[in-house]
Protein backbone atom coordinates (compact mmCIF):
# COMPACT_ATOMS: atom_id res chain seq x y z
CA UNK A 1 62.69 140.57 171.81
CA UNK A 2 64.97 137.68 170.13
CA UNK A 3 65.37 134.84 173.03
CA UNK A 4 62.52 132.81 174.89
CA UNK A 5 63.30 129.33 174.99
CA UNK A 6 61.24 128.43 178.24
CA UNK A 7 59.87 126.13 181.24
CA UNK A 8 56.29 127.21 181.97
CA UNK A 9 54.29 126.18 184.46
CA UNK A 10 50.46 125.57 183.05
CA UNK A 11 47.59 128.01 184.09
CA UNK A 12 44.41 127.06 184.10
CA UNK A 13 42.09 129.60 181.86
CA UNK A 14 39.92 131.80 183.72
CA UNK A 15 41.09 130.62 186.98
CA UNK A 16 43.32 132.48 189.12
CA UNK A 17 46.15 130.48 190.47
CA UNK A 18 48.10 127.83 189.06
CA UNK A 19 46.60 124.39 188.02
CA UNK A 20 47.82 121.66 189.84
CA UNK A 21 50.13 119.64 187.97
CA UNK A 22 51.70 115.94 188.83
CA UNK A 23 54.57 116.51 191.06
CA UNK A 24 56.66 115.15 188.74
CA UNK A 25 56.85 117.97 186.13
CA UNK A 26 58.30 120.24 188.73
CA UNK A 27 61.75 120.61 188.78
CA UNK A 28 62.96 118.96 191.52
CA UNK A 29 65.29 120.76 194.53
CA UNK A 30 68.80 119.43 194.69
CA UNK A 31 69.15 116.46 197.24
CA UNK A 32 71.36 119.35 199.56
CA UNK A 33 69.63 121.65 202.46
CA UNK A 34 69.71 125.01 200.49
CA UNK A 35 71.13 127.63 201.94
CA UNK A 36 69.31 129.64 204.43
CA UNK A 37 68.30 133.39 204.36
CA UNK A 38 68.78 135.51 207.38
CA UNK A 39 65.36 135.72 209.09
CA UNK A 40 65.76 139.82 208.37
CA UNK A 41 66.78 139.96 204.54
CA UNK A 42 63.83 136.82 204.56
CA UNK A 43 61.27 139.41 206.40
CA UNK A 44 62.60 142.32 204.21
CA UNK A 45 62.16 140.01 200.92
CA UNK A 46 58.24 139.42 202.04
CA UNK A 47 58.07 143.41 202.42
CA UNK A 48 59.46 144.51 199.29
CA UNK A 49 56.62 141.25 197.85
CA UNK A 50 53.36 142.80 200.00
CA UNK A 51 54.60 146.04 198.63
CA UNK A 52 54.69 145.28 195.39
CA UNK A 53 51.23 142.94 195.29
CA UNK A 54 49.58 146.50 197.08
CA UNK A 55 51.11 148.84 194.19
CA UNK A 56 49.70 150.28 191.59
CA UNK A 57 53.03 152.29 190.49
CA UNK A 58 54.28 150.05 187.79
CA UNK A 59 50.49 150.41 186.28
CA UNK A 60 50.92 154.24 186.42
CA UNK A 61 54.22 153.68 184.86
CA UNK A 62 52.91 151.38 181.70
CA UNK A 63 50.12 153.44 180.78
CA UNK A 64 52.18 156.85 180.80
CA UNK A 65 55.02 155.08 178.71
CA UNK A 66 52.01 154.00 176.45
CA UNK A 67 49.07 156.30 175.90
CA UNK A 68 50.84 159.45 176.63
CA UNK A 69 53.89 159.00 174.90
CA UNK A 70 52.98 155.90 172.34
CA UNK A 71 55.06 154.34 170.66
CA UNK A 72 58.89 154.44 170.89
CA UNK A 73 60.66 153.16 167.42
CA UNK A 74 64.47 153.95 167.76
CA UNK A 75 65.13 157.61 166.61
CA UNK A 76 61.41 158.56 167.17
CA UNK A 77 60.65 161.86 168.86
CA UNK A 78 58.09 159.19 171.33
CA UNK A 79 61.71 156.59 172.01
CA UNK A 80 63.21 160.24 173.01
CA UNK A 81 60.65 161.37 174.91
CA UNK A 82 60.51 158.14 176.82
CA UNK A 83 64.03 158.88 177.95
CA UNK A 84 63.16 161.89 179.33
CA UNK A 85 60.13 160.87 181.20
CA UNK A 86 61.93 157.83 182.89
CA UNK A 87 64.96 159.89 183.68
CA UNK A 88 63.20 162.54 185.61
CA UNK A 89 61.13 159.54 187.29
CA UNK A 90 63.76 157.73 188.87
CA UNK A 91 65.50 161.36 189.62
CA UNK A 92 62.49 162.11 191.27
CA UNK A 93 62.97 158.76 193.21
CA UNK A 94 66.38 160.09 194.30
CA UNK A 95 68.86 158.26 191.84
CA UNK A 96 71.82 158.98 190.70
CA UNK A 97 70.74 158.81 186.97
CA UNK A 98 72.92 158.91 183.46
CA UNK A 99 71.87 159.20 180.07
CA UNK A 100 74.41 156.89 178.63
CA UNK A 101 74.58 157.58 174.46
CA UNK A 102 73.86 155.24 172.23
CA UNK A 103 73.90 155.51 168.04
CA UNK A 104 70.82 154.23 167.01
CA UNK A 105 68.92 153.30 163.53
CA UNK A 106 66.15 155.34 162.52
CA UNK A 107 63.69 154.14 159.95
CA UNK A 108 60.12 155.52 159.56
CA UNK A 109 57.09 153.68 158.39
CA UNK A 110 55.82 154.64 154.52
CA UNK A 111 53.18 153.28 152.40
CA UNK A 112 52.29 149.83 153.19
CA UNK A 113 50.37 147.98 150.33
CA UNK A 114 50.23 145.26 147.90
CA UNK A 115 47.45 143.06 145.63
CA UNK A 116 47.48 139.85 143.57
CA UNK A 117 46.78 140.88 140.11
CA UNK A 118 47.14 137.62 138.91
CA UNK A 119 45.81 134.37 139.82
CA UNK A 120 43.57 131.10 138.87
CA UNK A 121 40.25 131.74 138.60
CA UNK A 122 40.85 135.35 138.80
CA UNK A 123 37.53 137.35 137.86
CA UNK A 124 38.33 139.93 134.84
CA UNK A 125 39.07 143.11 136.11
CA UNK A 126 39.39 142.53 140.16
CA UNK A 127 42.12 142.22 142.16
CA UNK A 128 42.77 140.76 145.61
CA UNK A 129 43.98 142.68 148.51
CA UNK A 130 46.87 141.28 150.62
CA UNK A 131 47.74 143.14 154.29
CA UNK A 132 51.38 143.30 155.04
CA UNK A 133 53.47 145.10 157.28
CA UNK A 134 57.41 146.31 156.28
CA UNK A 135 59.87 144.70 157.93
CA UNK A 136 62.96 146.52 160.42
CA UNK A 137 65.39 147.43 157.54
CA UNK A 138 63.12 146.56 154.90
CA UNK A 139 64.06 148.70 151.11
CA UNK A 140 61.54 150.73 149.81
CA UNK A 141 60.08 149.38 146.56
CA UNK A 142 59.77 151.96 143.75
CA UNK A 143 56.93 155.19 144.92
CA UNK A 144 54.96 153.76 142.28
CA UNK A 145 55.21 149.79 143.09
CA UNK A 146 56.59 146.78 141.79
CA UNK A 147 55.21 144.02 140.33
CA UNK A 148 56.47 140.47 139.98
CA UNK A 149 56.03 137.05 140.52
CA UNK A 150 55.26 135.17 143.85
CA UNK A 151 57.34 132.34 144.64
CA UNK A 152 56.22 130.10 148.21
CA UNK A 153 58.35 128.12 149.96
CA UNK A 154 58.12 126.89 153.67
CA UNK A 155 61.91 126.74 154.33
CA UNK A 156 65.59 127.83 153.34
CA UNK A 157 66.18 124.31 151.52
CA UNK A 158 62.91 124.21 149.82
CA UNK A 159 64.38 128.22 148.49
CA UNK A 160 68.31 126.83 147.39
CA UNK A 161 66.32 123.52 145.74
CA UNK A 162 64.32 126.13 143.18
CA UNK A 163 67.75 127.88 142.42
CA UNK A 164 68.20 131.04 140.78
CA UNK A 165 66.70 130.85 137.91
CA UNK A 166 62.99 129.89 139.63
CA UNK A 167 63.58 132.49 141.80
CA UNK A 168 65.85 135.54 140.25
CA UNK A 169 63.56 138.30 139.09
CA UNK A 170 60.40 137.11 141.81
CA UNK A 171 59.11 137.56 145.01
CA UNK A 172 59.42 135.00 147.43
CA UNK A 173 57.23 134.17 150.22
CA UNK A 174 58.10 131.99 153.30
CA UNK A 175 55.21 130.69 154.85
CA UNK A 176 56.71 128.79 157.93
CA UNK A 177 53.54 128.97 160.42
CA UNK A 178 53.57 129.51 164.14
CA UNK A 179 53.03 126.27 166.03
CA UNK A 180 50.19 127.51 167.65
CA UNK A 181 49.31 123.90 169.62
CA UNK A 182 52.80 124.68 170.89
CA UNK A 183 52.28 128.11 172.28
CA UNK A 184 48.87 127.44 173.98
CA UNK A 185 50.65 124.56 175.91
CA UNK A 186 52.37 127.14 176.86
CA UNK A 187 55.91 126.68 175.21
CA UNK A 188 54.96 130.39 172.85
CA UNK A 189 58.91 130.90 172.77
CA UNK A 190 60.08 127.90 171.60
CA UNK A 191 57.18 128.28 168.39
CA UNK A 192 58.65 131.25 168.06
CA UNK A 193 62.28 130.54 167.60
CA UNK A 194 61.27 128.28 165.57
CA UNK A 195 59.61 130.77 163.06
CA UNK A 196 61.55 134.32 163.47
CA UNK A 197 64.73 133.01 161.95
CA UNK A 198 62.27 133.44 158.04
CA UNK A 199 61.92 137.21 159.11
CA UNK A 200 65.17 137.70 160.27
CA UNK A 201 67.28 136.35 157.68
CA UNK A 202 64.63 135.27 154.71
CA UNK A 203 65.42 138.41 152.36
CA UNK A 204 68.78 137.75 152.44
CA UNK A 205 68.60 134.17 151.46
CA UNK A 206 66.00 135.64 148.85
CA UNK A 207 68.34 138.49 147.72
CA UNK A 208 71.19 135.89 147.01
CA UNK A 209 69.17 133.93 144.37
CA UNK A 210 68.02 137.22 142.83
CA UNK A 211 64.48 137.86 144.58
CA UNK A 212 63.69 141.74 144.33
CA UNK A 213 61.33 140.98 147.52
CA UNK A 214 60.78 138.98 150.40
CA UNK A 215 57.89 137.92 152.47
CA UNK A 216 57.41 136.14 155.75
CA UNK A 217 54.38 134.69 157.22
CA UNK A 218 54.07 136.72 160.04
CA UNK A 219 55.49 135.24 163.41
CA UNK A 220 52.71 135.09 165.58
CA UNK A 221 49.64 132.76 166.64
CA UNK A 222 46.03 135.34 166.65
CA UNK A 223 44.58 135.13 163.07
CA UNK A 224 42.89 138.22 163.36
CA UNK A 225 44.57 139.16 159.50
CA UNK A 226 47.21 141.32 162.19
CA UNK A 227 50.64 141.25 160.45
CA UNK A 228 54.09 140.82 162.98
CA UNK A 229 56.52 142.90 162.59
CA UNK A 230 60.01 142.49 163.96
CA UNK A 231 63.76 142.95 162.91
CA UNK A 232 64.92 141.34 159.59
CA UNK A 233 68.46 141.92 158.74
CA UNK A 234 69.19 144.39 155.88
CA UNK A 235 69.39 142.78 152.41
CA UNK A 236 68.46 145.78 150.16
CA UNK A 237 65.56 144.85 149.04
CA UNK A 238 62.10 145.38 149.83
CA UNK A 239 61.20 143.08 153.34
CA UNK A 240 57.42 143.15 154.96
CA UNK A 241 55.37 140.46 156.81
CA UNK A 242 52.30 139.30 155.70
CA UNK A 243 49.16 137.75 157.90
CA UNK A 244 48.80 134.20 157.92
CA UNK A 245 45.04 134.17 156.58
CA UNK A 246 47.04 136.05 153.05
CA UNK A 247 50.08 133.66 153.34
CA UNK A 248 47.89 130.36 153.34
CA UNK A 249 45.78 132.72 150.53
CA UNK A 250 49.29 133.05 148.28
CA UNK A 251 50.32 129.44 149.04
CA UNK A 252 46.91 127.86 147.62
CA UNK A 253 47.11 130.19 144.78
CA UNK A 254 50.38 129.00 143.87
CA UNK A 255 49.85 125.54 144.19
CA UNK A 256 47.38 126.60 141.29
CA UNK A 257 49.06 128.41 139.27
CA UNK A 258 51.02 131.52 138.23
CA UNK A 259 50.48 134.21 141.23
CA UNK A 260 51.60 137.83 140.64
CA UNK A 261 51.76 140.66 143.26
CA UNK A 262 51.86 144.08 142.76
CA UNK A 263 53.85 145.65 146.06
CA UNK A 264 54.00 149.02 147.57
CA UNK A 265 56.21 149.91 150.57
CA UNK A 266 58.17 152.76 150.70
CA UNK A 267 60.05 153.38 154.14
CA UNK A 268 62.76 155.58 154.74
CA UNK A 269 65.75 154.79 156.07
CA UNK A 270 67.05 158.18 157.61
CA UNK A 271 71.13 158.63 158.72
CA UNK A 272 71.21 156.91 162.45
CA UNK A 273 70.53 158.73 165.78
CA UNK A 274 71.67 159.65 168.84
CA UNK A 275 69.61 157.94 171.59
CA UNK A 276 70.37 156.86 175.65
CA UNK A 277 69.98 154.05 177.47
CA UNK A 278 69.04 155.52 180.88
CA UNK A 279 70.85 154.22 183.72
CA UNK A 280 69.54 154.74 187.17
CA UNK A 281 72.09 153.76 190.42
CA UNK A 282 70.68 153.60 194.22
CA UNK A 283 73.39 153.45 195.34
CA UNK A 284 74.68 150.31 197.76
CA UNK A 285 75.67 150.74 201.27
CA UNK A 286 78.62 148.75 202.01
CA UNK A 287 80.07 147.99 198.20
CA UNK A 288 78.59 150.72 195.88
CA UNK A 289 81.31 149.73 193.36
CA UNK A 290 78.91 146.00 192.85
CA UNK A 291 76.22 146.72 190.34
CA UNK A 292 73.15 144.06 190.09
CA UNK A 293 70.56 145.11 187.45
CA UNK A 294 67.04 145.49 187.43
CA UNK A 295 65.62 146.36 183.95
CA UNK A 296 63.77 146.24 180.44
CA UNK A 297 63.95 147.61 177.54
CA UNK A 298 62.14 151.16 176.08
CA UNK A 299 62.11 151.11 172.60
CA UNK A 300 59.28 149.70 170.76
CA UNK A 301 57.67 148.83 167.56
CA UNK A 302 55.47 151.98 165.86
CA UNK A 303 52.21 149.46 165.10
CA UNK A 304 50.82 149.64 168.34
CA UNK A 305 52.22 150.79 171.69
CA UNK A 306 54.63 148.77 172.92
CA UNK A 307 52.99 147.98 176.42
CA UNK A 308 53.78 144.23 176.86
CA UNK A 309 56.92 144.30 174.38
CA UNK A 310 58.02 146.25 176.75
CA UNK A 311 56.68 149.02 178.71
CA UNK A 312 55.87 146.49 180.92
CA UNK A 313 59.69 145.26 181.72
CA UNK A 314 60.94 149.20 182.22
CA UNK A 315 58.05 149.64 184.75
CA UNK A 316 58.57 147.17 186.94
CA UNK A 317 62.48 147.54 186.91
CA UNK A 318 61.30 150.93 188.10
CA UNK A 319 58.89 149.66 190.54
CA UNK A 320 62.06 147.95 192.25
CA UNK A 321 63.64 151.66 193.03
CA UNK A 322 60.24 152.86 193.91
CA UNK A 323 59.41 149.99 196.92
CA UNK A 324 63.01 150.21 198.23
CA UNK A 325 62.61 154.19 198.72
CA UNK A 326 59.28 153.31 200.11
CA UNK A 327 60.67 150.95 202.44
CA UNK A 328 63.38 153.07 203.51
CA UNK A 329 65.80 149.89 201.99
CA UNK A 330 69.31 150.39 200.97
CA UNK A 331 71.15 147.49 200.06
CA UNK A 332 74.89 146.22 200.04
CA UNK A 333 75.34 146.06 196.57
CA UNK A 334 74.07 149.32 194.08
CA UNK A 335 70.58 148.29 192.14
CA UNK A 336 70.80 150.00 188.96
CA UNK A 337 67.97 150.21 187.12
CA UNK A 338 68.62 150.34 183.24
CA UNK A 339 65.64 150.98 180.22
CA UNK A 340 67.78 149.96 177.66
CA UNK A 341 67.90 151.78 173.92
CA UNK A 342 67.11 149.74 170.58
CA UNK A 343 66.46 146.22 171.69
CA UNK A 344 63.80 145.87 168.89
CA UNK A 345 66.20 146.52 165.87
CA UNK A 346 69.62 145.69 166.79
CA UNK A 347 70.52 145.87 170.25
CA UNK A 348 72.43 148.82 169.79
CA UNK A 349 71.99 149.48 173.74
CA UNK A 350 73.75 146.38 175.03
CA UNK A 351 76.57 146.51 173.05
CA UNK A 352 76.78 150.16 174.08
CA UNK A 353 76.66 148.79 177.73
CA UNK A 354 78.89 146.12 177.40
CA UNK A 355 81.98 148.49 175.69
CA UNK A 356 81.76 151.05 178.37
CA UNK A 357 81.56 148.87 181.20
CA UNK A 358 84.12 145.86 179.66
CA UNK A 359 86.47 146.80 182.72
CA UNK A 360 83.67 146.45 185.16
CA UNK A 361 82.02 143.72 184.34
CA UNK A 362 83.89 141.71 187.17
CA UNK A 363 81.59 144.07 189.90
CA UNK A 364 78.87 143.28 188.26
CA UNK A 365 76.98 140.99 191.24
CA UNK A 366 73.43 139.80 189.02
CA UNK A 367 71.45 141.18 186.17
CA UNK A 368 67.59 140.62 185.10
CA UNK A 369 65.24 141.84 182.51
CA UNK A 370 61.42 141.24 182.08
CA UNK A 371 61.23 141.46 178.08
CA UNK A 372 58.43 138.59 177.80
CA UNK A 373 55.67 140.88 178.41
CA UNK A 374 53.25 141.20 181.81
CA UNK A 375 51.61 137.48 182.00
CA UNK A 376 51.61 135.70 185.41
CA UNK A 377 55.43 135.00 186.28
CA UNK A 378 56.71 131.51 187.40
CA UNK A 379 60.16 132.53 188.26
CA UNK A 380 63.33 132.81 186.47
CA UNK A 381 64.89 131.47 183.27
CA UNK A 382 69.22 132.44 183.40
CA UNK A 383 72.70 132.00 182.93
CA UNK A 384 74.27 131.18 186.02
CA UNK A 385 76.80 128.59 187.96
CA UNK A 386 74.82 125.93 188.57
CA UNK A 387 76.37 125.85 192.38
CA UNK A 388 74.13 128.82 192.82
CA UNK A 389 70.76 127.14 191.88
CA UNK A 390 70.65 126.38 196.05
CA UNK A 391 70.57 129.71 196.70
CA UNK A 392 68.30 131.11 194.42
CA UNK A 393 66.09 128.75 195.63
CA UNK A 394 66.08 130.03 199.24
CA UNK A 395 65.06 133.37 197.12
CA UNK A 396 62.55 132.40 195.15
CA UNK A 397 60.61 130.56 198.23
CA UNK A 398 59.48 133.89 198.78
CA UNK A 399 57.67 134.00 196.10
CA UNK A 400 56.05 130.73 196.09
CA UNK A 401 52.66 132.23 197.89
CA UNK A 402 51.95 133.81 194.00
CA UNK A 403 53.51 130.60 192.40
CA UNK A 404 56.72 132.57 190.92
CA UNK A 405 59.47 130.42 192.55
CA UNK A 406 60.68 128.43 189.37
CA UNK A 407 64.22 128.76 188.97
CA UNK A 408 66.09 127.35 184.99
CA UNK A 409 69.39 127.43 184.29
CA UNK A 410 68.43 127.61 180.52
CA UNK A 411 71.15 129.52 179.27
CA UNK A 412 69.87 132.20 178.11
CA UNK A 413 68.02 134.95 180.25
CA UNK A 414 66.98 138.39 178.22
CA UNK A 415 68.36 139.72 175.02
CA UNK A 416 69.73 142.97 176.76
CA UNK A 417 71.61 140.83 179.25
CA UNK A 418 72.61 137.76 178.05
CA UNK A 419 76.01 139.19 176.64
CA UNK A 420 76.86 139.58 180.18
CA UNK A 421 75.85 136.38 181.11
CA UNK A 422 78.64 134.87 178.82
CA UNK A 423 80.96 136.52 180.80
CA UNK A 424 80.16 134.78 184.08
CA UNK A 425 77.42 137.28 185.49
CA UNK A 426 74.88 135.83 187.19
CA UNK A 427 71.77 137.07 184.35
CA UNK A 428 68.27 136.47 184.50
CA UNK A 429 64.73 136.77 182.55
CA UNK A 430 61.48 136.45 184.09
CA UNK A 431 59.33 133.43 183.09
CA UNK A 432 56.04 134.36 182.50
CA UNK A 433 52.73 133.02 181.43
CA UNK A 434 53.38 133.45 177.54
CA UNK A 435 50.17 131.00 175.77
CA UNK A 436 48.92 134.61 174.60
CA UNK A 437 52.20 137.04 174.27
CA UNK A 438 52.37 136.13 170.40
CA UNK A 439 49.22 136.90 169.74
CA UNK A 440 49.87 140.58 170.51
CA UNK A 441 53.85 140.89 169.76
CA UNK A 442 54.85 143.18 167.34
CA UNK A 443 51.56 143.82 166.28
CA UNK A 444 49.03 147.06 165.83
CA UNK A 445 47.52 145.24 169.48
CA UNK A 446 50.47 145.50 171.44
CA UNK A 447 48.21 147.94 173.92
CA UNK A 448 47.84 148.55 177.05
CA UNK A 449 44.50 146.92 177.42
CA UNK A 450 46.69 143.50 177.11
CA UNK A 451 47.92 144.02 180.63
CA UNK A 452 46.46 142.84 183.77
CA UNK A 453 47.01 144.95 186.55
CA UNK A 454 47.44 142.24 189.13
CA UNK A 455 49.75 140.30 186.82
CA UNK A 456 51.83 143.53 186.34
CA UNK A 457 51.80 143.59 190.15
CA UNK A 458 52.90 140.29 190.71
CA UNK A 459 55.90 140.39 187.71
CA UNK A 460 57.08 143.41 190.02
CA UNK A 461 57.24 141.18 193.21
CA UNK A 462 59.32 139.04 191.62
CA UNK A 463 61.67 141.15 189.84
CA UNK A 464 62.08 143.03 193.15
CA UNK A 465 62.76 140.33 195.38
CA UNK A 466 65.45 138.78 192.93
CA UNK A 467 66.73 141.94 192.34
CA UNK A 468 66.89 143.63 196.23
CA UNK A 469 68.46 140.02 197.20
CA UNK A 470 71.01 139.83 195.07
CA UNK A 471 71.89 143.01 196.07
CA UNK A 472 71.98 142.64 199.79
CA UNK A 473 72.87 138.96 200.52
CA UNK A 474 76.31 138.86 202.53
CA UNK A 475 77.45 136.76 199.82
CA UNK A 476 77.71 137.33 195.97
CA UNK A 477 76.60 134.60 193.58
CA UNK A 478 78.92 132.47 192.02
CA UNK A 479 80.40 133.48 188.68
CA UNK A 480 79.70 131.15 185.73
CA UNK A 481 82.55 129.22 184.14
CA UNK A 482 84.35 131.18 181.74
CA UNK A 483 83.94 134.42 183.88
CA UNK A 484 87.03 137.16 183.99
């Protein structure tokens, strides 16, 4: 996931429930009544909620996706595998379900390895061992290694001040570090932006001044020596993170002395593949031809299993279908449930999306995703006419018995669906509890023991009563300027 600039409500640790915070740092409701809710979608709204809060399907879901299939790299037999199991889910359901194609990349993990062999103070005869992960798109070095010199810097200017002659020939190391004081006061995303843009464009900066390798501190606040990994755009040469106990290692070297690593990582970078994004209508009752979108996305990283980055999001977008055939609900508007294809390394899914369905996008009623894993939720971050904020508000009341009824206009909503967002539809991300999500992203603990079954429940509630009311209120949202 690529986009989590966030409002988050504090939690207090250990405690269930949120901690009570000055009035003042809530966002405050518009001075004008908000619209009201028909007493029956209202009622219906606090059904689909109990439901939800009662359910242990989404749970079921996540640990299938998880420790029965594992996890689903783009191009993996596990990512295709995942399609099929979802598909025949939501068949089972009773949806009308498409695999839509989509052309995928397809690397596979090799060799991962490297050691300082050169250093101040270095003992004859030892080495030290660094632990690194490659990088989406990363080269492979030589199958015997390379070995050069280390090169730290902590930003892109600090890199174009050494110039190419201090750097042509090296490897170079970024060691921008997490802001971890930020993330445990709950602002994880905004640390995180802050970081990711070293992994995702740092070897090509390096390539351009001649680097034959690039490092990153990796993006991520548990210290636990667990390297990130995460999509860095191709530069052709060798790309892997490293943990931030080895970066801080490297960087106190350095300030020393010479450093010199010797570097082993040898992925493959096979042709691309064929993949789906699986697309899942119930199909509305009055307007069938209005779409509003309930989903996540169901590729993963290969380190560890992908359950809160983002089994999590596809289950619960699932969970949606499954309480309105439990209910006996059909709405207006069509809920189509999506687990997109390749969000990790690309977005190859999206784009898909957003080619075939250019001409439709103006029937497209409301879109969300859950791609911030499966902490408490506080509401909604989106992209949407602020005329509408009312509205949602009369929604999101619903919700305020499990304190999810926050409502942003930030912007931005999920990576999957902001592109339709910018053209005027109404697109949404859950907010959730995210002090911890870094810790675990795109690491070899993404598991499914990081999920709490209760908070799974609750991120369910709320994706299904934003989802189901969009769908059914008499009246669509307003489109966003800008909107066809």
């Amino acid at each position: 996931m690529h986009k989590f600039m966030r409002f988050v409500r504090i939690f207090a640790l250990g405690v269930a429930g949120a901690m009570t915070l000055p009035i003042a740092l809530y966002p405050q409701a518009p001075a004008e009544e908000a619209p009201k809710l028909s007493s029956e979608l209202t009622a219906t709204l606090e059904k689909l909620r109990d439901a939800a809060l009662s359910s242990d399907y989404a749970w079921r879901q996540v640990a299938h996706l998880t420790e029965n299939i594992g996890p689903r790299r783009s191009g993996s037999p596990q990512a295709e595998a995942a399609v099929s199991f979802v598909a025949d889910e939501l068949r089972r359901l009773g949806l009308d379900v498409k695999l839509e194609k989509v052309v995928v990349p397809h690397q596979v993990r090799g060799e991962e390895r490297a050691e300082l062999t050169a250093y101040p103070g270095q003992a004859a005869g030892t080495t030290q061992k660094i632990v690194l992960t490659a990088l989406g798109n990363s080269a492979a070095t030589p199958a015997e290694g390379l070995t050069a010199d280390v090169v730290v810097v902590d930003n892109f200017d600090e890199l174009n001040a050494l110039g190419r002659e201090k750097v042509s020939g090296r490897i170079v190391l970024f060691n921008e570090k997490f802001d971890k004081r930020m993330a445990a006061a709950g602002r994880g995303g905004a640390a995180y932006e802050e970081a990711v843009i070293y992994r995702s464009r740092g070897s090509r900066a390096a390539k351009a001044l001649g680097a034959i390798a690039a490092l990153v501190r990796s993006v991520g606040g548990a210290d636990y020596r667990l390297p990130h990994t995460g999509f860095s755009a191709a530069a052709a040469i060798p790309a892997a993170a490293v943990t931030a106990e080895d970066a801080e290692l490297i960087a106190h070297l350095a300030q020393q002395g010479r450093v010199a690593m010797h570097l082993v990582l040898t992925p493959k970078t096979l042709p691309d593949a064929s993949s789906y994004n699986v697309i899942a209508d119930l199909k509305g009752r009055e307007h069938p031809e209005q779409v509003v979108i309930v989903s996540g996305h169901l590729d993963s990283w290969d380190l560890g299993t992908g359950a809160i980055d983002d089994a999590a999001g596809v289950a619960v977008a699932m969970e949606t279908a499954q309480l309105c055939k439990k209910l006996g609900l059909t709405p207006r508007r069509t809920l189509r449930v999506i687990a997109w294809m390749d969000e990790e390394n690309g977005g190859a899914g999206s784009k898909a999306y957003m080619a075939d369905y250019k001409d439709a996008m103006a029937n497209h009623a409301g879109a969300i995703e859950s791609d911030l894993g499966a902490g408490h939720p506080l509401g909604f971050v989106g992209i949407f006419n602020p005329s509408a904020e009312a509205l949602l508000r009369s929604v999101t009341r619903v919700l305020a018995p499990i304190s999810a009824d926050l409502v942003e206009n930030t912007g931005e909503a999920a990576a999957d669906v902001d592109p339709m967002g910018s053209t005027g539809v109404p697109a949404f991300g859950l907010m959730q509890d995210e002090r911890t999500y870094f810790n675990y992203h795109h690491t070899a603990a993404d598991t499914l023991d990081k999920i709490d079954p209760r908070e799974l429940a609750e991120n369910a509630a709320a994706m299904a009563v934003l989802g189901y009311a969009m769908a059914d209120m008499p009246q669509t949202l307003p489109r966003s300027a800008g909107s066809k």
